[in-house]
N, C-alpha and C. Protein backbone atom coordinates (compact mmCIF):
# COMPACT_ATOMS: atom_id res chain seq x y z
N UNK A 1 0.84 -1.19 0.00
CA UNK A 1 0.00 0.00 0.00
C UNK A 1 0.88 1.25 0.00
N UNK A 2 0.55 2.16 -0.62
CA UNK A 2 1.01 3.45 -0.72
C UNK A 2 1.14 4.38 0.57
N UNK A 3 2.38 5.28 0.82
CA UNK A 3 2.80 5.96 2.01
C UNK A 3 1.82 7.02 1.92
N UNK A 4 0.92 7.42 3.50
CA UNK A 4 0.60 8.73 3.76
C UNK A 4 1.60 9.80 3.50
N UNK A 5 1.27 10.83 2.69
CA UNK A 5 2.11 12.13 2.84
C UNK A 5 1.87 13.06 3.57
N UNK A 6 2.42 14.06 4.47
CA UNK A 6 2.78 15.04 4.99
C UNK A 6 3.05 16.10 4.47
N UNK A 7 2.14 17.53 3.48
CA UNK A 7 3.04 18.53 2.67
C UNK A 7 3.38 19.29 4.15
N UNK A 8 4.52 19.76 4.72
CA UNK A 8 4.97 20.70 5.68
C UNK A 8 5.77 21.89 5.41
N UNK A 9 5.71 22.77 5.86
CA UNK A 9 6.21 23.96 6.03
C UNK A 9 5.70 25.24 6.69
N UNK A 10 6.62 26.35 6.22
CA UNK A 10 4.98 27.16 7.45
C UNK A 10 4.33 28.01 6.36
N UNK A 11 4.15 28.50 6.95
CA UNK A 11 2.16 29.27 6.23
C UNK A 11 3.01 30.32 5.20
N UNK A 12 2.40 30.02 3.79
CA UNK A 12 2.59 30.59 3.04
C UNK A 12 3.68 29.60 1.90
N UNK A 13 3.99 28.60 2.62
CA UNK A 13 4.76 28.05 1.81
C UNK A 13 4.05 27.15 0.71
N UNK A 14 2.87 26.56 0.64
CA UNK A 14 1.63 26.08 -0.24
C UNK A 14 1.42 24.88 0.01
N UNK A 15 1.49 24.19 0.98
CA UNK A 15 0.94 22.99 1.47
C UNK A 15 -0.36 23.02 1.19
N UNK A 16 -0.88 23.89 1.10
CA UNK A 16 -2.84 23.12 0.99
C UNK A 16 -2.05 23.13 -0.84
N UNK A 17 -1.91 24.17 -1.52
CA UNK A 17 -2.02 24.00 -2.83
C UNK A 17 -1.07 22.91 -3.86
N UNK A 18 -0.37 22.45 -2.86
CA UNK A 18 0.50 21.18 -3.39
C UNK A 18 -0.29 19.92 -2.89
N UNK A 19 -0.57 19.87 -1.79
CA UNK A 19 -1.20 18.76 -1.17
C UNK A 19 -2.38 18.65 -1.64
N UNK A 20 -3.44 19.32 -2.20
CA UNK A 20 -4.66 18.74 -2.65
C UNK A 20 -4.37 18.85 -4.26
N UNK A 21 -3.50 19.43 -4.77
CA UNK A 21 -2.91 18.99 -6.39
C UNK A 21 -2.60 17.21 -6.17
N UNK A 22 -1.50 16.89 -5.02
CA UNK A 22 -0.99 16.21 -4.71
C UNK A 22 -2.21 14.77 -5.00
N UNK A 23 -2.68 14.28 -4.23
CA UNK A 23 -3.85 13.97 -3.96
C UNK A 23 -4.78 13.78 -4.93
N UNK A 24 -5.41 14.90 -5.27
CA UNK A 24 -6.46 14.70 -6.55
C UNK A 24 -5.88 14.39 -7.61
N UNK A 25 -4.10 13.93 -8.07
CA UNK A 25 -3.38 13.47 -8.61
C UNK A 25 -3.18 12.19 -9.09
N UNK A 26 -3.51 11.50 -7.28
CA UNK A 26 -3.18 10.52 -7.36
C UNK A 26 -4.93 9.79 -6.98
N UNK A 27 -5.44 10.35 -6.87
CA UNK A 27 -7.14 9.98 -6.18
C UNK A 27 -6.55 9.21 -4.89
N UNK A 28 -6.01 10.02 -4.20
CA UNK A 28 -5.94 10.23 -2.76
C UNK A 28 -6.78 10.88 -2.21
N UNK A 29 -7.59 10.73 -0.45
CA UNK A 29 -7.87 11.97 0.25
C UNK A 29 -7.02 12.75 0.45
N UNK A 30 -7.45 14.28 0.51
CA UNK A 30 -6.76 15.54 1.03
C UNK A 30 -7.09 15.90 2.42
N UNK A 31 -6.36 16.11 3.15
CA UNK A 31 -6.85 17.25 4.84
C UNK A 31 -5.98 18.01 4.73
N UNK A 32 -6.71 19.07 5.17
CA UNK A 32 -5.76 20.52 5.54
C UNK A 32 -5.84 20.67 7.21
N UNK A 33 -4.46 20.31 7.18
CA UNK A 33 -4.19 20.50 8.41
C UNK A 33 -5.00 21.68 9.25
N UNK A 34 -5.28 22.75 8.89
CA UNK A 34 -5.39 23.97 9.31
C UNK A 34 -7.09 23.39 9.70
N UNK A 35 -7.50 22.99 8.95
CA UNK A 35 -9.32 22.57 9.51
C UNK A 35 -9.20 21.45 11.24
N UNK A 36 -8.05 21.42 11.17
CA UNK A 36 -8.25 20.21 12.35
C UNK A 36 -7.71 20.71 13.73
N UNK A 37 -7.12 22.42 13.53
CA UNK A 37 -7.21 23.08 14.61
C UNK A 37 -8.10 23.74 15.68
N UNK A 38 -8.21 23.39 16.96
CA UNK A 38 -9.07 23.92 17.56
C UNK A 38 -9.38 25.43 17.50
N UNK A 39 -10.93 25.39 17.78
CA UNK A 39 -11.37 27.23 17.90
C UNK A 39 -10.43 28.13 18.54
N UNK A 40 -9.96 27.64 19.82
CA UNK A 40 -8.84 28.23 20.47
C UNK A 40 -7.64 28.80 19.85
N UNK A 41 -6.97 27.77 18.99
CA UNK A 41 -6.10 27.82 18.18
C UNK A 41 -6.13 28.89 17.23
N UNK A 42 -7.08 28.84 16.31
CA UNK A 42 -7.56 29.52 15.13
C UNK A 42 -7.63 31.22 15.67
N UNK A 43 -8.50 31.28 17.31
CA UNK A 43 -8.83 32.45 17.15
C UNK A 43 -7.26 33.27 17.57
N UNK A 44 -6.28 32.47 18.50
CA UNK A 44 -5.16 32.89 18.51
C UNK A 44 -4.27 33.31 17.72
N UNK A 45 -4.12 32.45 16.73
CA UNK A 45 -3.41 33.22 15.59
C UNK A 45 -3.82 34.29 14.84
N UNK A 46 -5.30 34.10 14.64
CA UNK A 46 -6.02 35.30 14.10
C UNK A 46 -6.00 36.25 14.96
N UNK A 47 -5.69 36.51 15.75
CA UNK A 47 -5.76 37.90 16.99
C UNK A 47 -3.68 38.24 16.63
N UNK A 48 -3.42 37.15 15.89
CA UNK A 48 -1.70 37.50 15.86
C UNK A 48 -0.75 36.93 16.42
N UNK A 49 -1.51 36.14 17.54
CA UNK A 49 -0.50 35.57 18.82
C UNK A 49 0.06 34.13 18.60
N UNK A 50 1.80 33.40 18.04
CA UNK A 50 1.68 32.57 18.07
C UNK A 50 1.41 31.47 18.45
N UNK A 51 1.56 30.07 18.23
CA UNK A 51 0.54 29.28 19.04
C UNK A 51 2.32 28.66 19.61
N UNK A 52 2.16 28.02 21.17
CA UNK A 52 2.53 26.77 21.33
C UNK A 52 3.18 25.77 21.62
N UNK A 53 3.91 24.76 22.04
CA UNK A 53 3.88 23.87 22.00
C UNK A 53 2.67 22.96 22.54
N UNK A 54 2.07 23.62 23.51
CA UNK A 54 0.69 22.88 24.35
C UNK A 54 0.07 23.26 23.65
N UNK A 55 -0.28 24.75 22.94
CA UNK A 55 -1.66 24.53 21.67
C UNK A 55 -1.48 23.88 20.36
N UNK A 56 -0.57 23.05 20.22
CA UNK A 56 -0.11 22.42 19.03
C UNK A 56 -0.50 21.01 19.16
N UNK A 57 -0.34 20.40 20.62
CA UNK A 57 -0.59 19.11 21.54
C UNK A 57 -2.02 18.83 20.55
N UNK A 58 -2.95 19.19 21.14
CA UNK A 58 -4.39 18.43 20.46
C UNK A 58 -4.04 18.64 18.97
N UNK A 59 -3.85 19.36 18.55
CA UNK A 59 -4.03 20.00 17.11
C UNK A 59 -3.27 18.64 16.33
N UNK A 60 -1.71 18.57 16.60
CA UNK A 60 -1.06 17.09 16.40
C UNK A 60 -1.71 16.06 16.79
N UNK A 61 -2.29 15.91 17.81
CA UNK A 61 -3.15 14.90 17.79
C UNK A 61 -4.01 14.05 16.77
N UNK A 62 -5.41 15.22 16.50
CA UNK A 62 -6.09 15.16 16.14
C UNK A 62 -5.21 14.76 14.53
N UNK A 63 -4.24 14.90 14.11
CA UNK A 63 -3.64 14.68 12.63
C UNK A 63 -3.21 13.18 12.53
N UNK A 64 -2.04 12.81 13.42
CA UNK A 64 -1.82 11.58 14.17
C UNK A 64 -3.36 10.87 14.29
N UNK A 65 -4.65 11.19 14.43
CA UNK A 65 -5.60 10.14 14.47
C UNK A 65 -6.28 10.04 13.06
N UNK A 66 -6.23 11.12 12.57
CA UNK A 66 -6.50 10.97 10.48
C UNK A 66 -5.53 10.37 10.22
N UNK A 67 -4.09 10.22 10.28
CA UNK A 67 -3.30 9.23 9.68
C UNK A 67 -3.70 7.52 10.25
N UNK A 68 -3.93 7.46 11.27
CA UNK A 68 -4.55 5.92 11.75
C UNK A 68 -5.59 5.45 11.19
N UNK A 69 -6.51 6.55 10.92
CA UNK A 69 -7.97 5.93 10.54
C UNK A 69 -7.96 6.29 9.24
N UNK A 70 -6.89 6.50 8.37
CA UNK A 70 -6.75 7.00 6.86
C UNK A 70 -7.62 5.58 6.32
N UNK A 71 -7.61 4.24 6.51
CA UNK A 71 -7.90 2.88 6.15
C UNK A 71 -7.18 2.88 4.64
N UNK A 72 -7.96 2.83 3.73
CA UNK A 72 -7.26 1.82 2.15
C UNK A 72 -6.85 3.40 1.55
N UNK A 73 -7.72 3.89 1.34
CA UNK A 73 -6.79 5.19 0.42
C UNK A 73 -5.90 6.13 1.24
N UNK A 74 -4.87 6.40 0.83
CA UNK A 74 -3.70 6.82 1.38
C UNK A 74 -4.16 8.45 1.61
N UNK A 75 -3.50 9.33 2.51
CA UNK A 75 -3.77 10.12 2.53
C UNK A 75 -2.97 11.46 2.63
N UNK A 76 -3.16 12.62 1.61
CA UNK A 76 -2.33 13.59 1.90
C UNK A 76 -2.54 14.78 2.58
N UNK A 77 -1.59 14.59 3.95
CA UNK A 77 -2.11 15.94 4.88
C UNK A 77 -1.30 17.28 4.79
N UNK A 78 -1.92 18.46 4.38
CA UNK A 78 -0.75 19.86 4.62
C UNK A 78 -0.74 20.12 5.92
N UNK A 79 0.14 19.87 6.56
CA UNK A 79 0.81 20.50 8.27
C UNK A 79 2.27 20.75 7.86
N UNK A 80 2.03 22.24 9.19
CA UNK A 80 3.20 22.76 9.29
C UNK A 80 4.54 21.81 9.34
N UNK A 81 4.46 20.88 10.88
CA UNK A 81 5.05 20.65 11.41
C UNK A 81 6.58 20.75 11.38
N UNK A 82 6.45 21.77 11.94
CA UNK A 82 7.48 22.79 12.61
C UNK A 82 8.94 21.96 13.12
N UNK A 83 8.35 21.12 13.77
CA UNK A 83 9.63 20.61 14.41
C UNK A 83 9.86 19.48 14.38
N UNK A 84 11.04 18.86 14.81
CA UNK A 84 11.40 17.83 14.86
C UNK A 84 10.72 16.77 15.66
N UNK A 85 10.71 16.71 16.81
CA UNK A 85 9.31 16.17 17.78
C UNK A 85 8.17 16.11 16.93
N UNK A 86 7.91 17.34 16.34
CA UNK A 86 6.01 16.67 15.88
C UNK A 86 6.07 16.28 14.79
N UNK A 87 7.19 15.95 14.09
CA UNK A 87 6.97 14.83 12.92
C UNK A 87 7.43 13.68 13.38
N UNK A 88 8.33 13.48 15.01
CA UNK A 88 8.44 11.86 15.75
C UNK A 88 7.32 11.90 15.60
N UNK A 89 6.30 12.31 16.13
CA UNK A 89 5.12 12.23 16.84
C UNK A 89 3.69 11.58 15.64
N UNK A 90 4.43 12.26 14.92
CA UNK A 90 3.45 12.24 13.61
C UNK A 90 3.79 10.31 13.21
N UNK A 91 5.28 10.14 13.11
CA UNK A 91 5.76 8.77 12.49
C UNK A 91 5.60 7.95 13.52
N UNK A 92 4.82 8.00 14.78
CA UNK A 92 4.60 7.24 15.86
C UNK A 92 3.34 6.64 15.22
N UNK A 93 2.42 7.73 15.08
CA UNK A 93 0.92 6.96 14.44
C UNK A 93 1.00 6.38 13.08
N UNK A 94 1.99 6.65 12.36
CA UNK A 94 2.41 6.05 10.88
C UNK A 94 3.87 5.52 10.26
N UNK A 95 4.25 4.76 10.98
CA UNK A 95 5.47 4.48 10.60
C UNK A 95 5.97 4.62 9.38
N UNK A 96 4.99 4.61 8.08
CA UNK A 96 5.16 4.78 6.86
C UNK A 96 5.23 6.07 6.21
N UNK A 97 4.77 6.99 7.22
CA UNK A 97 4.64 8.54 6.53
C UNK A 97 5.69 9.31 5.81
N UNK A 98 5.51 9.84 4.84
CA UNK A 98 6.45 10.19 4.34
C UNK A 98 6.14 12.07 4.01
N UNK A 99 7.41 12.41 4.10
CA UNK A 99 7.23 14.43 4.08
C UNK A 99 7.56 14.96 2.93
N UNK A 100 6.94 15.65 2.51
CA UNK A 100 7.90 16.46 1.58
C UNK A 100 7.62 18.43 2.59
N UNK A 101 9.33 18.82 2.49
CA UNK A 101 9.13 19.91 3.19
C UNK A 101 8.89 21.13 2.10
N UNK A 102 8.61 22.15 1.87
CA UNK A 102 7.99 22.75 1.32
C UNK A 102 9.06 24.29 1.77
N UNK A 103 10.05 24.90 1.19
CA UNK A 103 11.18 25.96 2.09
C UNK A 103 11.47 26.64 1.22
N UNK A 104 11.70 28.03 2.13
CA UNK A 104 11.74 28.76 0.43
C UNK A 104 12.42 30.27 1.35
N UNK A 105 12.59 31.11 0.79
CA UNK A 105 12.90 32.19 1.19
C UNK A 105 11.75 33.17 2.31
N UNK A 106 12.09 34.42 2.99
CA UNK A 106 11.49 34.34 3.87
C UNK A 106 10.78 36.03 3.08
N UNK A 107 11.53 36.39 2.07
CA UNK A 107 10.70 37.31 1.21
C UNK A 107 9.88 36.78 0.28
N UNK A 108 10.09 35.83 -0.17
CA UNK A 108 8.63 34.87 -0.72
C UNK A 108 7.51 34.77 -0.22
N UNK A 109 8.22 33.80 0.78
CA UNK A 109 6.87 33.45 1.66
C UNK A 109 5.70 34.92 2.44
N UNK A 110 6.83 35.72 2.87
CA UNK A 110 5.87 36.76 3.02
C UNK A 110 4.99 37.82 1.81
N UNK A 111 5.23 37.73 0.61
CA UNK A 111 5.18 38.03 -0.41
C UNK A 111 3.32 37.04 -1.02
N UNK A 112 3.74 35.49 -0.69
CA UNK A 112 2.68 35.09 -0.75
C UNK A 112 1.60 35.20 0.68
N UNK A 113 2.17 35.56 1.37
CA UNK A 113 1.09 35.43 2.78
C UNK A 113 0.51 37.03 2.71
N UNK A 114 1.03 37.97 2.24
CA UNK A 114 0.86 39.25 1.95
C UNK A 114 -0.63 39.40 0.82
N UNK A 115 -0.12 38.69 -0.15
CA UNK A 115 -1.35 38.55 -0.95
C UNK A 115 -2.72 37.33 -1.52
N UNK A 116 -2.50 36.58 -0.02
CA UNK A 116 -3.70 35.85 0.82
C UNK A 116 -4.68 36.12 1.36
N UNK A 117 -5.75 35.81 0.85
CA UNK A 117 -7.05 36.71 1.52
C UNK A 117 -8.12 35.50 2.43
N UNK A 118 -8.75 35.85 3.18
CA UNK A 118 -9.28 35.06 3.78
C UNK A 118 -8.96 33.66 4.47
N UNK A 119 -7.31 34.04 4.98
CA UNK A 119 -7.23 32.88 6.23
C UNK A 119 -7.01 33.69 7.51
N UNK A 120 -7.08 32.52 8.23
CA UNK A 120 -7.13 33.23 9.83
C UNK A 120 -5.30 33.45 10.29
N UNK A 121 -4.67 33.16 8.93
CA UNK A 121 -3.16 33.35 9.84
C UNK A 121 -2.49 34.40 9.06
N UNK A 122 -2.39 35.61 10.10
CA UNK A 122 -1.89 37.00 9.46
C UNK A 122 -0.22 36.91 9.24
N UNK A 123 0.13 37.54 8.27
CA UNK A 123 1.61 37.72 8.16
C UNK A 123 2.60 38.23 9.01
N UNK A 124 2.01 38.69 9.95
CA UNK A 124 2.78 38.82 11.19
C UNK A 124 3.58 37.65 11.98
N UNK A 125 2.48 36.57 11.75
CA UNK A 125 3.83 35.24 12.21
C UNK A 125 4.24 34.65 11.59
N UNK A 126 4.54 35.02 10.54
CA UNK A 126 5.40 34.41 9.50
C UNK A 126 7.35 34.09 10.40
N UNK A 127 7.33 35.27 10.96
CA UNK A 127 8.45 35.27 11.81
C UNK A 127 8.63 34.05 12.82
N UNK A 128 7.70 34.19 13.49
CA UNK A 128 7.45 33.29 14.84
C UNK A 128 7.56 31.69 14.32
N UNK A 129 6.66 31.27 13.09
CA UNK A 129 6.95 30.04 11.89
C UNK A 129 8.57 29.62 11.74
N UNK A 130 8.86 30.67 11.30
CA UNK A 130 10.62 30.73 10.79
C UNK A 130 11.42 30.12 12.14
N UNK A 131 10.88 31.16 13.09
CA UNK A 131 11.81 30.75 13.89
C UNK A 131 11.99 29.35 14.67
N UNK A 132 10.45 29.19 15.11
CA UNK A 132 9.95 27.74 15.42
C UNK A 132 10.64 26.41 14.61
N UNK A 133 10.60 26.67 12.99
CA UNK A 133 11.03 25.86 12.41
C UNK A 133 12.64 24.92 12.71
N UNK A 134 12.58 23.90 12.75
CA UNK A 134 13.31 22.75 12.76
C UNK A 134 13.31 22.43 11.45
N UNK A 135 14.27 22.65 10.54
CA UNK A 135 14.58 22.05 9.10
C UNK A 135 14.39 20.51 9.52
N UNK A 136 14.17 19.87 8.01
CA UNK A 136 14.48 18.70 8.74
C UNK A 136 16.09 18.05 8.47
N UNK A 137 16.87 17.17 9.25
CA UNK A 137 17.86 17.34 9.10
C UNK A 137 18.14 15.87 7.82
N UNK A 138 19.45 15.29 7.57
CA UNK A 138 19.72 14.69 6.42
C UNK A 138 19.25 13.33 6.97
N UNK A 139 19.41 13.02 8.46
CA UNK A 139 18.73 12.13 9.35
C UNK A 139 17.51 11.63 9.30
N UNK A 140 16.69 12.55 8.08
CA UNK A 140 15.70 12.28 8.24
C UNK A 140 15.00 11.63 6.83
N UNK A 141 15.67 10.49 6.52
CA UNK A 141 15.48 9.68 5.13
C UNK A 141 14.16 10.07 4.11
N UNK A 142 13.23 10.22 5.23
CA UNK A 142 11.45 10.00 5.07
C UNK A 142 10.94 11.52 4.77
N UNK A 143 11.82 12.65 4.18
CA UNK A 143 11.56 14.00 3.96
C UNK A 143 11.93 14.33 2.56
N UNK A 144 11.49 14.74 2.08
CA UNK A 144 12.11 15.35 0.77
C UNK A 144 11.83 16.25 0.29
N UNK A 145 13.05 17.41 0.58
CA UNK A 145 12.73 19.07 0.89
C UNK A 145 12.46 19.02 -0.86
N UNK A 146 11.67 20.47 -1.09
CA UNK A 146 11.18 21.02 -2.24
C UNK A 146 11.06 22.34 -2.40
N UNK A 147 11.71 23.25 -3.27
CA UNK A 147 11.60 24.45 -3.52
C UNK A 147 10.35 25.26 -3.99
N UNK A 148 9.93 26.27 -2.90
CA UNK A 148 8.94 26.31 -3.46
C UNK A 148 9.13 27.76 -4.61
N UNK A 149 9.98 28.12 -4.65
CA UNK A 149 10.47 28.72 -5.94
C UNK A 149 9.77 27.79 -7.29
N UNK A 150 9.95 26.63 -6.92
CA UNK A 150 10.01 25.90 -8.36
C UNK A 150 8.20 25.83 -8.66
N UNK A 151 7.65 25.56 -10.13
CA UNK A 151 6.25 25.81 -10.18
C UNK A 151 5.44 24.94 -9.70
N UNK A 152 4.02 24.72 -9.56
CA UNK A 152 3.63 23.37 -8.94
C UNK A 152 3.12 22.81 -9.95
N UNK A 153 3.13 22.76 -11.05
CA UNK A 153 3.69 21.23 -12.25
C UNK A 153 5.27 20.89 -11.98
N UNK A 154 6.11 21.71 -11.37
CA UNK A 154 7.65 21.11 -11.28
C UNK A 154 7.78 20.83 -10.21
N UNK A 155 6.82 21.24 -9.02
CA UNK A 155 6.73 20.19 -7.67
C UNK A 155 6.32 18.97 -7.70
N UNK A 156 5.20 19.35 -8.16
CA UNK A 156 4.21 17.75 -8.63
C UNK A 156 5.45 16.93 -8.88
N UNK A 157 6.08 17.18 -10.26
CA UNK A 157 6.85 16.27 -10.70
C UNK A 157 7.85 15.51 -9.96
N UNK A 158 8.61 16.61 -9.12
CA UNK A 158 9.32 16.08 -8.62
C UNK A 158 8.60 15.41 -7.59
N UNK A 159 7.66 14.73 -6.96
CA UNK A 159 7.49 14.40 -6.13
C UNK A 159 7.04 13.34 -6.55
N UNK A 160 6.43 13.31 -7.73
CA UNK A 160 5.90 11.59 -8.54
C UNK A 160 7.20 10.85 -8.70
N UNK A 161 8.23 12.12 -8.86
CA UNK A 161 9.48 11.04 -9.46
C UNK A 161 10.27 10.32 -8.00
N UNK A 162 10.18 11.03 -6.82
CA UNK A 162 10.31 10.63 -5.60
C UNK A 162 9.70 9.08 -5.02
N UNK A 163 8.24 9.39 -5.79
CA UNK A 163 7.45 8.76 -5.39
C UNK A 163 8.03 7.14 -6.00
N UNK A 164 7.96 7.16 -6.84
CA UNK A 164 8.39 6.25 -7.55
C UNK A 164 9.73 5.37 -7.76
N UNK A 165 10.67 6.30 -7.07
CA UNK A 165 12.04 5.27 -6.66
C UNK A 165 12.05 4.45 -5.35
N UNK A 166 10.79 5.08 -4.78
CA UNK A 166 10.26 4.16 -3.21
C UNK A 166 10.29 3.00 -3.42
């Protein structure tokens, strides 16, 4: 059976828009991470304030239990996950999961979060993201960073072609 994916990075980097390309690609399910955050969560960032490690707790959770109950069709989730711990955490409920990280410059990313309309996460923590972030390191076999410079027909690609030396 085919590996759950993980699109990660932080906000603005295009995890929902790679991950449900991703997905409806392959007639996979899609989740956006961002729907499986609590009200708490949501209204925090939207007020500006970053979230976390304890408001991240359920939020990882709740992702960790869509990867268990994914059953026969594989599934591709966009989460941040920021750090090193919450992608253990993540490969605890899926030993098979596999990442692609999603990294890019930090005038990009604000560039696209700048001209985003209607999410609850303002460009103000784009910083707080950055900093939080844990690259993942070379240790980490089951990742496969991606530019998001590059277009998403040349993400896609590269990630079918990833896919496929598995």
């Amino acid at each position: 059976m085919a590996s759950n994916i993980i699109v990660m990075g932080v906000s603005g980097s295009g995890k929902s828009t790679v991950g449900a390309a991703l997905a409806a690609r392959r007639g996979w399910r899609f989740v956006d991470g961002d729907d499986l955050h609590p009200p708490a969560n949501v209204a925090k960032m939207a007020a500006g304030e970053p979230l976390t490690d304890a408001d991240r707790a359920p939020w990882l959770a709740r992702i960790a239990e869509a990867l268990q109950d994914c059953g026969d069709i594989p599934l591709v989730i966009a989460c941040s996950a920021l750090k090193r711990r919450y992608r253990d955490r993540l490969r605890q409920a899926d030993s098979g999961v596999r990442f692609v990280f999603l990294y890019g410059s930090a005038t990009l990313l604000a560039q696209r979060l700048s001209g985003r309309a209607g999410h609850f996460m303002p460009t103000s923590l784009l910083q707080s993201q950055l900093d939080a972030l844990e690259a993942p390191g070379p240790d980490e076999a089951d990742v496969l960073p991606l530019a998001i410079s590059l277009s998403l027909a040349e993400q896609l690609a590269v990630i079918e072609h990833s896919l496929q030396q598995r």
